[in-house]
PDB file of N, CA and C in Angstrom:
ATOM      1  N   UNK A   1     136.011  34.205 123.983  1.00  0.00           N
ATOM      2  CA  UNK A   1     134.900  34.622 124.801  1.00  0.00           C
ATOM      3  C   UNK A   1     134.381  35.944 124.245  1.00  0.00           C
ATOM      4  N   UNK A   2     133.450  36.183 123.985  1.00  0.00           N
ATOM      5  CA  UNK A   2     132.462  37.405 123.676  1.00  0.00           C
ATOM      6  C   UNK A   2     132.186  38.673 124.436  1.00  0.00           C
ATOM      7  N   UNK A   3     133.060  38.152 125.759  1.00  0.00           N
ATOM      8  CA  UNK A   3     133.341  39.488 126.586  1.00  0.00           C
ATOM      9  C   UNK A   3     133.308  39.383 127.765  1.00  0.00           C
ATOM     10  N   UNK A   4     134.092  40.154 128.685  1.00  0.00           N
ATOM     11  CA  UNK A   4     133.063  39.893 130.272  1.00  0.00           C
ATOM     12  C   UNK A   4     132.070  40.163 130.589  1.00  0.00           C
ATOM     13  N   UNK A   5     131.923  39.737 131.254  1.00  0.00           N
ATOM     14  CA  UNK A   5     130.258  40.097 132.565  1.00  0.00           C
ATOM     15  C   UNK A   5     130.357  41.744 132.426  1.00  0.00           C
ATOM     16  N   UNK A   6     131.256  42.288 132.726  1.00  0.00           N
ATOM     17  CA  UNK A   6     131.301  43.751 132.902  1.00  0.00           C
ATOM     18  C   UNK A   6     131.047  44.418 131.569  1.00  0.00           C
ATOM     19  N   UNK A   7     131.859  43.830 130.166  1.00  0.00           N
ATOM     20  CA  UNK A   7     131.369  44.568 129.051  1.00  0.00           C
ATOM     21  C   UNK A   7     130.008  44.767 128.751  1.00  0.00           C
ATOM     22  N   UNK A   8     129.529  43.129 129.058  1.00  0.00           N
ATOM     23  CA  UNK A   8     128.285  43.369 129.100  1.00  0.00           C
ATOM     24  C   UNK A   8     127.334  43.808 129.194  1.00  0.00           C
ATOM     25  N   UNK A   9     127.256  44.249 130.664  1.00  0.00           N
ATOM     26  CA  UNK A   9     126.635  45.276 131.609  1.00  0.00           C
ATOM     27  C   UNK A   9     126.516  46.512 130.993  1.00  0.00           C
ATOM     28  N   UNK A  10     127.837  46.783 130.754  1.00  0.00           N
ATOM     29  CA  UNK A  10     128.225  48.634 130.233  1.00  0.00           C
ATOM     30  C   UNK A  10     127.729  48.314 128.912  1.00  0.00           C
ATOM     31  N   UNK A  11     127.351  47.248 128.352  1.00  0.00           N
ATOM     32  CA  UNK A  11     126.647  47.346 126.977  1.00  0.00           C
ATOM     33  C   UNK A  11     125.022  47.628 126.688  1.00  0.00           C
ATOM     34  N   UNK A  12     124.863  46.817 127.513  1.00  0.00           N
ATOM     35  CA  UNK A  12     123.462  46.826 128.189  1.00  0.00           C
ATOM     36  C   UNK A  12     122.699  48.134 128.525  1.00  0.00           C
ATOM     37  N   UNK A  13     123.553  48.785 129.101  1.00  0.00           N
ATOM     38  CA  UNK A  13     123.415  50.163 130.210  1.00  0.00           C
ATOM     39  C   UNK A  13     123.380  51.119 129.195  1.00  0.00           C
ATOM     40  N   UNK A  14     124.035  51.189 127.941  1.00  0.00           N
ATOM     41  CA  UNK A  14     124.355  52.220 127.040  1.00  0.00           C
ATOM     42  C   UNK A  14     122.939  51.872 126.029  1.00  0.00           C
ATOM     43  N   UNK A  15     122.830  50.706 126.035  1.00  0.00           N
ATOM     44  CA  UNK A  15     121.968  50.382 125.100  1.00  0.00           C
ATOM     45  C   UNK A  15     120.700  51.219 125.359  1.00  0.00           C
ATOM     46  N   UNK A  16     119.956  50.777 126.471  1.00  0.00           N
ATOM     47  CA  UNK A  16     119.109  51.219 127.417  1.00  0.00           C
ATOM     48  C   UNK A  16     118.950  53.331 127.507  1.00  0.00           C
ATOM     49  N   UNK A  17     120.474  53.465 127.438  1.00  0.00           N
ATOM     50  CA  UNK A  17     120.669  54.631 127.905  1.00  0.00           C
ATOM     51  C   UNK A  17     120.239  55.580 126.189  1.00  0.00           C
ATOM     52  N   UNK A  18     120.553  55.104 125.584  1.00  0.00           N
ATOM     53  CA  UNK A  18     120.302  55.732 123.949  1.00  0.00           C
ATOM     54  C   UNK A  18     118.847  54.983 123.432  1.00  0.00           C
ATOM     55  N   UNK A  19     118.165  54.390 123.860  1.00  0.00           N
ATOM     56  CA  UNK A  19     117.188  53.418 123.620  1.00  0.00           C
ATOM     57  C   UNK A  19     116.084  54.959 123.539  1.00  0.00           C
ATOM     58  N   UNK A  20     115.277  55.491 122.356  1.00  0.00           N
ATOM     59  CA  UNK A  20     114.058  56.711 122.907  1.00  0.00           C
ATOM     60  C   UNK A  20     113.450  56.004 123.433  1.00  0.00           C
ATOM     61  N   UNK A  21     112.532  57.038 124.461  1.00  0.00           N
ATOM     62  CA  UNK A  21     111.509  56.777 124.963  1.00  0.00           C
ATOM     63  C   UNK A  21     110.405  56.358 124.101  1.00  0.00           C
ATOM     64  N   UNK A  22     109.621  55.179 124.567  1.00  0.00           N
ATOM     65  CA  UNK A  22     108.738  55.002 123.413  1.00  0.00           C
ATOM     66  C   UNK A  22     107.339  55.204 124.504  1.00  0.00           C
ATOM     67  N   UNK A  23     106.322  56.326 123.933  1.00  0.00           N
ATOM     68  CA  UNK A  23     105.200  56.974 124.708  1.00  0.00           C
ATOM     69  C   UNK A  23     104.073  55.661 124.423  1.00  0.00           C
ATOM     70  N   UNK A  24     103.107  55.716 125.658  1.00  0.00           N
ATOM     71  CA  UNK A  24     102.234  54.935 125.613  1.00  0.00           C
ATOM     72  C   UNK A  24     100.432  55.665 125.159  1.00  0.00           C
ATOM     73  N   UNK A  25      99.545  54.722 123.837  1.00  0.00           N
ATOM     74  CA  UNK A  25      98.541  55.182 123.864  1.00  0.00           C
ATOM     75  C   UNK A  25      97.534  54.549 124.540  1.00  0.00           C
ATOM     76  N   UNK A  26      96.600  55.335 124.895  1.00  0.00           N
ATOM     77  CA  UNK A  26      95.316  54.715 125.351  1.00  0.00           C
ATOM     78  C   UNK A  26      94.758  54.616 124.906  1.00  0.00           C
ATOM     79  N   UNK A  27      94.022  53.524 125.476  1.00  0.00           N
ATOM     80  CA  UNK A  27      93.129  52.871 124.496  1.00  0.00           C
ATOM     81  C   UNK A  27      91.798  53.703 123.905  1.00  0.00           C
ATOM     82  N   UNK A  28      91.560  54.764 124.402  1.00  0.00           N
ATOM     83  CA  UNK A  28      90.349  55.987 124.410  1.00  0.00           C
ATOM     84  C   UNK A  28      91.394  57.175 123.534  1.00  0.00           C
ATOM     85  N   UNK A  29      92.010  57.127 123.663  1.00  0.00           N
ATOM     86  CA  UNK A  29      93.152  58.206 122.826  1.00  0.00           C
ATOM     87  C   UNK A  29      94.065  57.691 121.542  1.00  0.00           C
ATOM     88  N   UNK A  30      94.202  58.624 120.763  1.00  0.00           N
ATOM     89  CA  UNK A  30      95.445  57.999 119.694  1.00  0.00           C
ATOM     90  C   UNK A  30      96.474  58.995 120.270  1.00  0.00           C
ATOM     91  N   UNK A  31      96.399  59.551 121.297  1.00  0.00           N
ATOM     92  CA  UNK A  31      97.262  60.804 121.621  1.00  0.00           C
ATOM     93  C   UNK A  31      98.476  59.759 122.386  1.00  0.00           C
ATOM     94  N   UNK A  32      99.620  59.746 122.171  1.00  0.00           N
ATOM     95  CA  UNK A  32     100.709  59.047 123.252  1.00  0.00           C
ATOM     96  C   UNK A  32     100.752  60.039 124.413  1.00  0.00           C
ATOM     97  N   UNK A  33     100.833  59.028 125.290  1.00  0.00           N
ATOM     98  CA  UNK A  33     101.216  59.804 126.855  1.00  0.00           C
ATOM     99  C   UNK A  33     102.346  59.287 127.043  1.00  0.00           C
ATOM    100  N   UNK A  34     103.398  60.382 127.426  1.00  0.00           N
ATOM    101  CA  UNK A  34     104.322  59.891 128.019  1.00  0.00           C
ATOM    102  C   UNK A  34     104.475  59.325 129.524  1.00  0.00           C
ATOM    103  N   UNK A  35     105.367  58.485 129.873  1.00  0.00           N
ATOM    104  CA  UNK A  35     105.500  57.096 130.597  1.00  0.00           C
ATOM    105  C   UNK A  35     105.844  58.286 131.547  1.00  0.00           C
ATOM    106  N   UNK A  36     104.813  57.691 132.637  1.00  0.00           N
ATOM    107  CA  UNK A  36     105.400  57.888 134.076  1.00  0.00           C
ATOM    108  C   UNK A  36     106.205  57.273 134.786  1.00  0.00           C
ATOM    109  N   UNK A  37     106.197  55.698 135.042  1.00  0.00           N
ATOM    110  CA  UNK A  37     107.298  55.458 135.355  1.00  0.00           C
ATOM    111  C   UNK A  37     109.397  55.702 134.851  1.00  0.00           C
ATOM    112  N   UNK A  38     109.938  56.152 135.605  1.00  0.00           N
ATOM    113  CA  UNK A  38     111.179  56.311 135.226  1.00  0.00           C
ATOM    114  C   UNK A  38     111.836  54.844 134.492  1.00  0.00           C
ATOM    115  N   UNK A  39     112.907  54.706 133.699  1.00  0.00           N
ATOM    116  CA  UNK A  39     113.360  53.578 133.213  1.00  0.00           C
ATOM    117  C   UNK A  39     114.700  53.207 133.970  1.00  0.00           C
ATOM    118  N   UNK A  40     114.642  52.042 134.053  1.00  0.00           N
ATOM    119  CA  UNK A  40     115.261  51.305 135.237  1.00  0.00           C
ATOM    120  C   UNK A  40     116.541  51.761 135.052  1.00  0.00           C
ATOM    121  N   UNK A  41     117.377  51.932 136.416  1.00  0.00           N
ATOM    122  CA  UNK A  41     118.975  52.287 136.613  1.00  0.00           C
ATOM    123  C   UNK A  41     119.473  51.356 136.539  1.00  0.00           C
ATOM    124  N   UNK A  42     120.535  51.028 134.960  1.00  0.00           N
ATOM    125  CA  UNK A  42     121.380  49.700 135.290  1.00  0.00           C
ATOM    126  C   UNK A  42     122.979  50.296 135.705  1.00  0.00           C
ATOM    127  N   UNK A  43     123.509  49.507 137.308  1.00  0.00           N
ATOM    128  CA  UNK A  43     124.954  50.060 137.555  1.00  0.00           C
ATOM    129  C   UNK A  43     125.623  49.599 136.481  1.00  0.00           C
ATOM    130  N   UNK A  44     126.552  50.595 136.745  1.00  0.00           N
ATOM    131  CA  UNK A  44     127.929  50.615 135.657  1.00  0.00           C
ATOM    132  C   UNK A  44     128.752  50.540 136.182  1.00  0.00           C
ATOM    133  N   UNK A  45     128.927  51.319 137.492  1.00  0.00           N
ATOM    134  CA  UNK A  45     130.202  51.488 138.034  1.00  0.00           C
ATOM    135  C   UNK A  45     130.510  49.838 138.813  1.00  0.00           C
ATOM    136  N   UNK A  46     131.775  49.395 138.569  1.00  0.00           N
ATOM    137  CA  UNK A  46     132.031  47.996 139.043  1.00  0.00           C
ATOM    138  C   UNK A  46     132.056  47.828 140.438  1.00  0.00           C
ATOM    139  N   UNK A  47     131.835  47.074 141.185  1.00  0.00           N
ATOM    140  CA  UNK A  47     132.181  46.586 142.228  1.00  0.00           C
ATOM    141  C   UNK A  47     132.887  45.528 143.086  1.00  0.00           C
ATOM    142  N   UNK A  48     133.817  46.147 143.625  1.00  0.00           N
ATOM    143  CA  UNK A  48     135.546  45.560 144.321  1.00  0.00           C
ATOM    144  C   UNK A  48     134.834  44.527 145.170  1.00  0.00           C
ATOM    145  N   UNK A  49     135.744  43.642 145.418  1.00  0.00           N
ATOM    146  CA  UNK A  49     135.822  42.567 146.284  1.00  0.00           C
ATOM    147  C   UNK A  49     137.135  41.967 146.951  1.00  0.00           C
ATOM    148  N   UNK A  50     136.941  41.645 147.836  1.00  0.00           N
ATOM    149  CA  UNK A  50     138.690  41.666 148.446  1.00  0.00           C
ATOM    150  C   UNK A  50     138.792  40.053 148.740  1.00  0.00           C
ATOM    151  N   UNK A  51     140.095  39.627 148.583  1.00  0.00           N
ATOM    152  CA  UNK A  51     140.346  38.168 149.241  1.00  0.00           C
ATOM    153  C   UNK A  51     141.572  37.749 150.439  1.00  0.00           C
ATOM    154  N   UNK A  52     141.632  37.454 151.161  1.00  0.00           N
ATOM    155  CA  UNK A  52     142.089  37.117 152.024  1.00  0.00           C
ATOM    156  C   UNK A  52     143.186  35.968 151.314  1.00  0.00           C
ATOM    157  N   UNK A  53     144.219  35.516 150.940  1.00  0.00           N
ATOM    158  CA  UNK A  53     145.125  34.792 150.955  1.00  0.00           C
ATOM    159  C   UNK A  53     146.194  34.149 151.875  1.00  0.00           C
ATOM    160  N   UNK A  54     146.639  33.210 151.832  1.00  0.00           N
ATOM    161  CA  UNK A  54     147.715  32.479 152.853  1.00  0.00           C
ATOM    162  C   UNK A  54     148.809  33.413 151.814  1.00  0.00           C
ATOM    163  N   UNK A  55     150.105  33.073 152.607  1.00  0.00           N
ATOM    164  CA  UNK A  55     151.095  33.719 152.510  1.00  0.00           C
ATOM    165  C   UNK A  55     151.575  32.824 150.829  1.00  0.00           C
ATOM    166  N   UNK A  56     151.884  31.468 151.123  1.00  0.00           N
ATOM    167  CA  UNK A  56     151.689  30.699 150.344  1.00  0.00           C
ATOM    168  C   UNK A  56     150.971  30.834 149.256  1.00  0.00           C
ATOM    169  N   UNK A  57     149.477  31.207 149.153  1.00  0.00           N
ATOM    170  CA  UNK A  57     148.957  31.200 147.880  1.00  0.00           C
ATOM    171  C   UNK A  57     149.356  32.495 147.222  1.00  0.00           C
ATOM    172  N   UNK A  58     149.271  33.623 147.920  1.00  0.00           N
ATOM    173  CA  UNK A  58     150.185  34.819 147.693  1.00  0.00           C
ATOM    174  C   UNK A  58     151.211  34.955 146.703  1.00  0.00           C
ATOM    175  N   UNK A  59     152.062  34.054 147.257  1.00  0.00           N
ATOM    176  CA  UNK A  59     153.288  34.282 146.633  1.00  0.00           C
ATOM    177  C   UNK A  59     152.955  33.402 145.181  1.00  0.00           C
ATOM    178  N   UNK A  60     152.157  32.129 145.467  1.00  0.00           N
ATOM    179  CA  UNK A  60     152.243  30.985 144.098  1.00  0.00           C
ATOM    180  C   UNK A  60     151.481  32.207 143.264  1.00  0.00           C
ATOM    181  N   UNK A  61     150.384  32.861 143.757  1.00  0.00           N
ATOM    182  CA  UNK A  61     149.321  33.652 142.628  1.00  0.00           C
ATOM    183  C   UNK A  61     150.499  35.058 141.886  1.00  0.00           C
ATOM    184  N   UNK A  62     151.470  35.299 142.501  1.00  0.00           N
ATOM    185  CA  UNK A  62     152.020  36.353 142.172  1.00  0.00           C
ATOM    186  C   UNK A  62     153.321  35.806 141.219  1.00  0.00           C
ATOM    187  N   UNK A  63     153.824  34.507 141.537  1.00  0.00           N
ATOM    188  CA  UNK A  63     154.691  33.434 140.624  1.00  0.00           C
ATOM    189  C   UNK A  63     153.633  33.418 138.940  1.00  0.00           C
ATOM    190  N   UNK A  64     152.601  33.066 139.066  1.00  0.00           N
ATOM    191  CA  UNK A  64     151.674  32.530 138.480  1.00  0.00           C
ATOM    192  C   UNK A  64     151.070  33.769 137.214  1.00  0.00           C
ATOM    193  N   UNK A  65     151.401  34.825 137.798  1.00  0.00           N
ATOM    194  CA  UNK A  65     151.123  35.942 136.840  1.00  0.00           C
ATOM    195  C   UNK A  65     152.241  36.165 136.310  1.00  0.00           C
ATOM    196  N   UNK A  66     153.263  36.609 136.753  1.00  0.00           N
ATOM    197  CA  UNK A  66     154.383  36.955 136.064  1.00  0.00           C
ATOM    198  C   UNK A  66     155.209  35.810 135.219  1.00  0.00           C
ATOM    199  N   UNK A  67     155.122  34.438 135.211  1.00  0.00           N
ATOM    200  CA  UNK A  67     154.572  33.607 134.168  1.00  0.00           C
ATOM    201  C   UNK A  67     153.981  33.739 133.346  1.00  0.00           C
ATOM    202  N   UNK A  68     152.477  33.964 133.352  1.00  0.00           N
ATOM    203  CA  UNK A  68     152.180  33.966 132.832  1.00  0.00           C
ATOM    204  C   UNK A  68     152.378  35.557 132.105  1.00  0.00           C
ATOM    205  N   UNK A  69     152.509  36.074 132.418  1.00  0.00           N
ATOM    206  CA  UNK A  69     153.197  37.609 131.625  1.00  0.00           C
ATOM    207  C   UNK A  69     154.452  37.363 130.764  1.00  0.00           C
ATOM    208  N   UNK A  70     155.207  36.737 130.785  1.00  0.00           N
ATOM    209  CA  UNK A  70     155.931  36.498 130.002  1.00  0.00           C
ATOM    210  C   UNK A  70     155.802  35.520 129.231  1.00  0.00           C
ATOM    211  N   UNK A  71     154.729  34.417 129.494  1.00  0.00           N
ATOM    212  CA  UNK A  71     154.693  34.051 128.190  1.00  0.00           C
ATOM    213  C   UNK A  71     154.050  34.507 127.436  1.00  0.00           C
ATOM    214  N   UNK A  72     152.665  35.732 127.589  1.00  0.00           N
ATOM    215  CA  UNK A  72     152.065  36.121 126.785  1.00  0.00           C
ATOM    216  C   UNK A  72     152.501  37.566 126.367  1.00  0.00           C
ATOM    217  N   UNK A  73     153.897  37.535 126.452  1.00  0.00           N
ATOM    218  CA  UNK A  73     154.578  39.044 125.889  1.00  0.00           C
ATOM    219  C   UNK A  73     154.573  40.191 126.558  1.00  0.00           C
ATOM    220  N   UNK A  74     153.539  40.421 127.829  1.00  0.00           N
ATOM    221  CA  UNK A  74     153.384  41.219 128.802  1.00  0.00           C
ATOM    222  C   UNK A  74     153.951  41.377 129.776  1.00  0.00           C
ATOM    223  N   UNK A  75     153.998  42.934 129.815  1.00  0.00           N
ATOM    224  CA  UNK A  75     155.044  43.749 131.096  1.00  0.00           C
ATOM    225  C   UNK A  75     154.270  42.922 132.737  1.00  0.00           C
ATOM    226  N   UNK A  76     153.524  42.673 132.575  1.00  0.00           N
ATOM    227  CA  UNK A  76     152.654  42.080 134.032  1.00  0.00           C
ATOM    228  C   UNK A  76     150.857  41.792 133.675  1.00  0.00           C
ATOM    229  N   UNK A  77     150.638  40.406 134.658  1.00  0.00           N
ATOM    230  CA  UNK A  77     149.786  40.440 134.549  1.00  0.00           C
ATOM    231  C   UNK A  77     148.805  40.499 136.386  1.00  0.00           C
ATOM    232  N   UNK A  78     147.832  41.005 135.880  1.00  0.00           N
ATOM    233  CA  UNK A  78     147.524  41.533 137.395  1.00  0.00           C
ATOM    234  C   UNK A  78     146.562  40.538 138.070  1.00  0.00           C
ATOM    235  N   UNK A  79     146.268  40.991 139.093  1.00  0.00           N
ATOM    236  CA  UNK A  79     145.734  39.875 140.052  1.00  0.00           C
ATOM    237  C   UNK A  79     143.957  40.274 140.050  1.00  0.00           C
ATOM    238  N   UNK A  80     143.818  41.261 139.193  1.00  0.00           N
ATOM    239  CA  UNK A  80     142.401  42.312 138.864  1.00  0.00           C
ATOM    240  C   UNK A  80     142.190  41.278 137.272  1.00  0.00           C
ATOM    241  N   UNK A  81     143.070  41.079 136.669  1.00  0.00           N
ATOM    242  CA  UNK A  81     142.704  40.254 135.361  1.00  0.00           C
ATOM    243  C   UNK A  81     142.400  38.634 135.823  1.00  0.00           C
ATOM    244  N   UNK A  82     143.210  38.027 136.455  1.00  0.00           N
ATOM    245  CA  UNK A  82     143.271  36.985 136.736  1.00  0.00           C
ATOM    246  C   UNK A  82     142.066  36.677 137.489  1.00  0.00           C
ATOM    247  N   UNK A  83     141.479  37.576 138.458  1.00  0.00           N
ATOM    248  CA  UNK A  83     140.092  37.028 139.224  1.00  0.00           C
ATOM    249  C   UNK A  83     139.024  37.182 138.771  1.00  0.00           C
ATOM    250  N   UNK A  84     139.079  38.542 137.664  1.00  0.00           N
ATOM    251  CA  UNK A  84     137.728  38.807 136.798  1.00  0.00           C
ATOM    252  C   UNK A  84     137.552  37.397 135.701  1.00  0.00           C
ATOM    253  N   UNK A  85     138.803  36.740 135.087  1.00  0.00           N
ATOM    254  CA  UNK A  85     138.544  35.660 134.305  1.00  0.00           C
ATOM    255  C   UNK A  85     138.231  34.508 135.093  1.00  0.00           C
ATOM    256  N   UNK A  86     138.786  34.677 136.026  1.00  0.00           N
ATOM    257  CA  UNK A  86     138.112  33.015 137.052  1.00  0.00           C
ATOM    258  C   UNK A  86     136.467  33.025 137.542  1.00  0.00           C
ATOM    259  N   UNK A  87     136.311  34.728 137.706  1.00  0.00           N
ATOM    260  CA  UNK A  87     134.882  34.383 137.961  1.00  0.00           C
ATOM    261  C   UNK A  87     134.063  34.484 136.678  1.00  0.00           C
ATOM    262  N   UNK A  88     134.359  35.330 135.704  1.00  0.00           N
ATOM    263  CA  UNK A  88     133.645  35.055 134.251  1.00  0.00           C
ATOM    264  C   UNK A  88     133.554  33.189 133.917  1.00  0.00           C
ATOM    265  N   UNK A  89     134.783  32.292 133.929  1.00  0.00           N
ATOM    266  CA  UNK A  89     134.821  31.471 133.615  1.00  0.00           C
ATOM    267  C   UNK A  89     133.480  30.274 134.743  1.00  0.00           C
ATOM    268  N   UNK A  90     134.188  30.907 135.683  1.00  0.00           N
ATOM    269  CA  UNK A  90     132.908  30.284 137.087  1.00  0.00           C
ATOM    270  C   UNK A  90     131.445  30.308 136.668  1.00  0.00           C
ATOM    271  N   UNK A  91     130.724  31.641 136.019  1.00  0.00           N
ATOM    272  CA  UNK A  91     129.640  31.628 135.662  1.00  0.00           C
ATOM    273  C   UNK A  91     128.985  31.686 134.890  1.00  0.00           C
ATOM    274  N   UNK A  92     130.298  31.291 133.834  1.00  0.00           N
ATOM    275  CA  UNK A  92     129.695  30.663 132.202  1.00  0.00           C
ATOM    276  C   UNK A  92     129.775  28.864 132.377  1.00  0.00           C
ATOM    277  N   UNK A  93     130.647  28.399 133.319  1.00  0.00           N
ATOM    278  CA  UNK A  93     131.055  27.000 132.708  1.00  0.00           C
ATOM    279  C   UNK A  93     130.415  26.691 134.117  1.00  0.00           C
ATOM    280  N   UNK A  94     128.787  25.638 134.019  1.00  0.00           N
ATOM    281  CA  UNK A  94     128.544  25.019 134.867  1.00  0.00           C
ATOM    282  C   UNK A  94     129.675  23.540 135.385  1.00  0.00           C
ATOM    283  N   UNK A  95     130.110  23.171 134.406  1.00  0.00           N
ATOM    284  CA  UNK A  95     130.946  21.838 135.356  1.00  0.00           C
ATOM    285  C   UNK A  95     132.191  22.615 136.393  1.00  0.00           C
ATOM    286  N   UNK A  96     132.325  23.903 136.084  1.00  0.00           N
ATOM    287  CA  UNK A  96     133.603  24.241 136.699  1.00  0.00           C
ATOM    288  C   UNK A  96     132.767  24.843 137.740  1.00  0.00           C
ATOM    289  N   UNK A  97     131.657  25.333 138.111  1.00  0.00           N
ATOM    290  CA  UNK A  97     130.972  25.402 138.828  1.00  0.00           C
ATOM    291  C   UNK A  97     130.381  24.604 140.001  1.00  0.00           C
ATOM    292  N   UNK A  98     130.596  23.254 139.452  1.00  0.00           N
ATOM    293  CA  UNK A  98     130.096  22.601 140.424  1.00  0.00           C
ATOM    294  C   UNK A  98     131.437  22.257 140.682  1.00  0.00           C
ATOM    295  N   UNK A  99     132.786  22.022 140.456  1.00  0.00           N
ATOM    296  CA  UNK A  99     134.085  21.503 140.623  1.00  0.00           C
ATOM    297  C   UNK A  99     133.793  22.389 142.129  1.00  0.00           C
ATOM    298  N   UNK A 100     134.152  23.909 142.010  1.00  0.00           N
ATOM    299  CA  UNK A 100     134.344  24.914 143.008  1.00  0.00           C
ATOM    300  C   UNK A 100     132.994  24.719 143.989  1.00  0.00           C
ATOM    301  N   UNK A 101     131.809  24.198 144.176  1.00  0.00           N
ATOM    302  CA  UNK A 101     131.225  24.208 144.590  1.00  0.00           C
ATOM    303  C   UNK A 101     131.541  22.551 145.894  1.00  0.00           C
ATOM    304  N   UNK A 102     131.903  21.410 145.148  1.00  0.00           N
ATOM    305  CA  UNK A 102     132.478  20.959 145.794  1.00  0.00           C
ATOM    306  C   UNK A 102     133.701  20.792 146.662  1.00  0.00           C
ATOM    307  N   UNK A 103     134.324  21.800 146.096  1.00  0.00           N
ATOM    308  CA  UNK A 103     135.597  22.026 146.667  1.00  0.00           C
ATOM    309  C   UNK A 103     135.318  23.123 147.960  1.00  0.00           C
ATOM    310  N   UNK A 104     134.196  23.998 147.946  1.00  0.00           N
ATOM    311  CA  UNK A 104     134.034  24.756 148.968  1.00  0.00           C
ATOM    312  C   UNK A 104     133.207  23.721 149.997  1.00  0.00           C
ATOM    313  N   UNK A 105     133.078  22.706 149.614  1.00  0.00           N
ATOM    314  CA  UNK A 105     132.029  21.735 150.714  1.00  0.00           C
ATOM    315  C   UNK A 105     132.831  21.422 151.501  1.00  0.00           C
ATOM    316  N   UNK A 106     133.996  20.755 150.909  1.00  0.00           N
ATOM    317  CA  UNK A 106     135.363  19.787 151.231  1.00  0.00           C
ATOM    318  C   UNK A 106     136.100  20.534 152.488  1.00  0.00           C
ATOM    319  N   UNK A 107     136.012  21.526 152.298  1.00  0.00           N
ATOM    320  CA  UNK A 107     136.938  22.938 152.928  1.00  0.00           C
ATOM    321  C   UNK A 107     136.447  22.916 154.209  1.00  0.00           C
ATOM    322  N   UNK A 108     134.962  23.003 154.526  1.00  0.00           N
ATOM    323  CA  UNK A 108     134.041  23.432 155.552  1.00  0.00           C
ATOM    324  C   UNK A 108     134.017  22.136 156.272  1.00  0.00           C
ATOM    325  N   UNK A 109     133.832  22.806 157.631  1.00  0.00           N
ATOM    326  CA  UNK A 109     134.440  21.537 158.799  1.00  0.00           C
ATOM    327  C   UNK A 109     132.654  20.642 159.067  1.00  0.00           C
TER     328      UNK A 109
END
């Protein structure tokens, strides 16, 4: 994968952020005027989201990392890695998209 959603962003944002100003001429002038409007604020700083779990999924999601931490040579793997790749994967891969989309139908009474 080419990165997360988040590298992205902070790539984007930097890009933007070192990007010069490029001044506008009129059409009556060869003189550039500089831009009145300000250039758009892209966030950087991430934003948390919380989940509610059964006791049960709890424990399988916390089985499920430390598994997977040892097979990939790691002291731990966290529950902050594991949800940022499920939703990166969610909104790159439309079929897995619609999988979870039906599965939230199924759920609802």
């Amino acid at each position: 994968m080419a990165g997360t959603a988040a590298d992205r962003i902070k790539a984007n944002a930097e890009r933007l952020r070192k990007a010069p100003a490029q001044p506008t001429v009129t059409p009556e002038s060869s003189e550039p005027v500089p831009e009145t409007a300000p250039a758009p604020v892209v966030r950087q700083k991430t934003v948390r989201r919380t989940v509610d779990l059964s006791p049960t999924a709890h424990r399988g999601l916390d089985n499920w990392q430390r598994d997977t931490a040892d097979r990939l040579g790691l002291a731990r793997v966290t529950g902050q890695e594991v949800l940022t790749a499920l939703v990166d994967r969610l909104l790159a891969d439309s079929k897995l998209a619609e999988q979870i989309v039906r599965s939230i139908a199924g759920q609802r009474p």
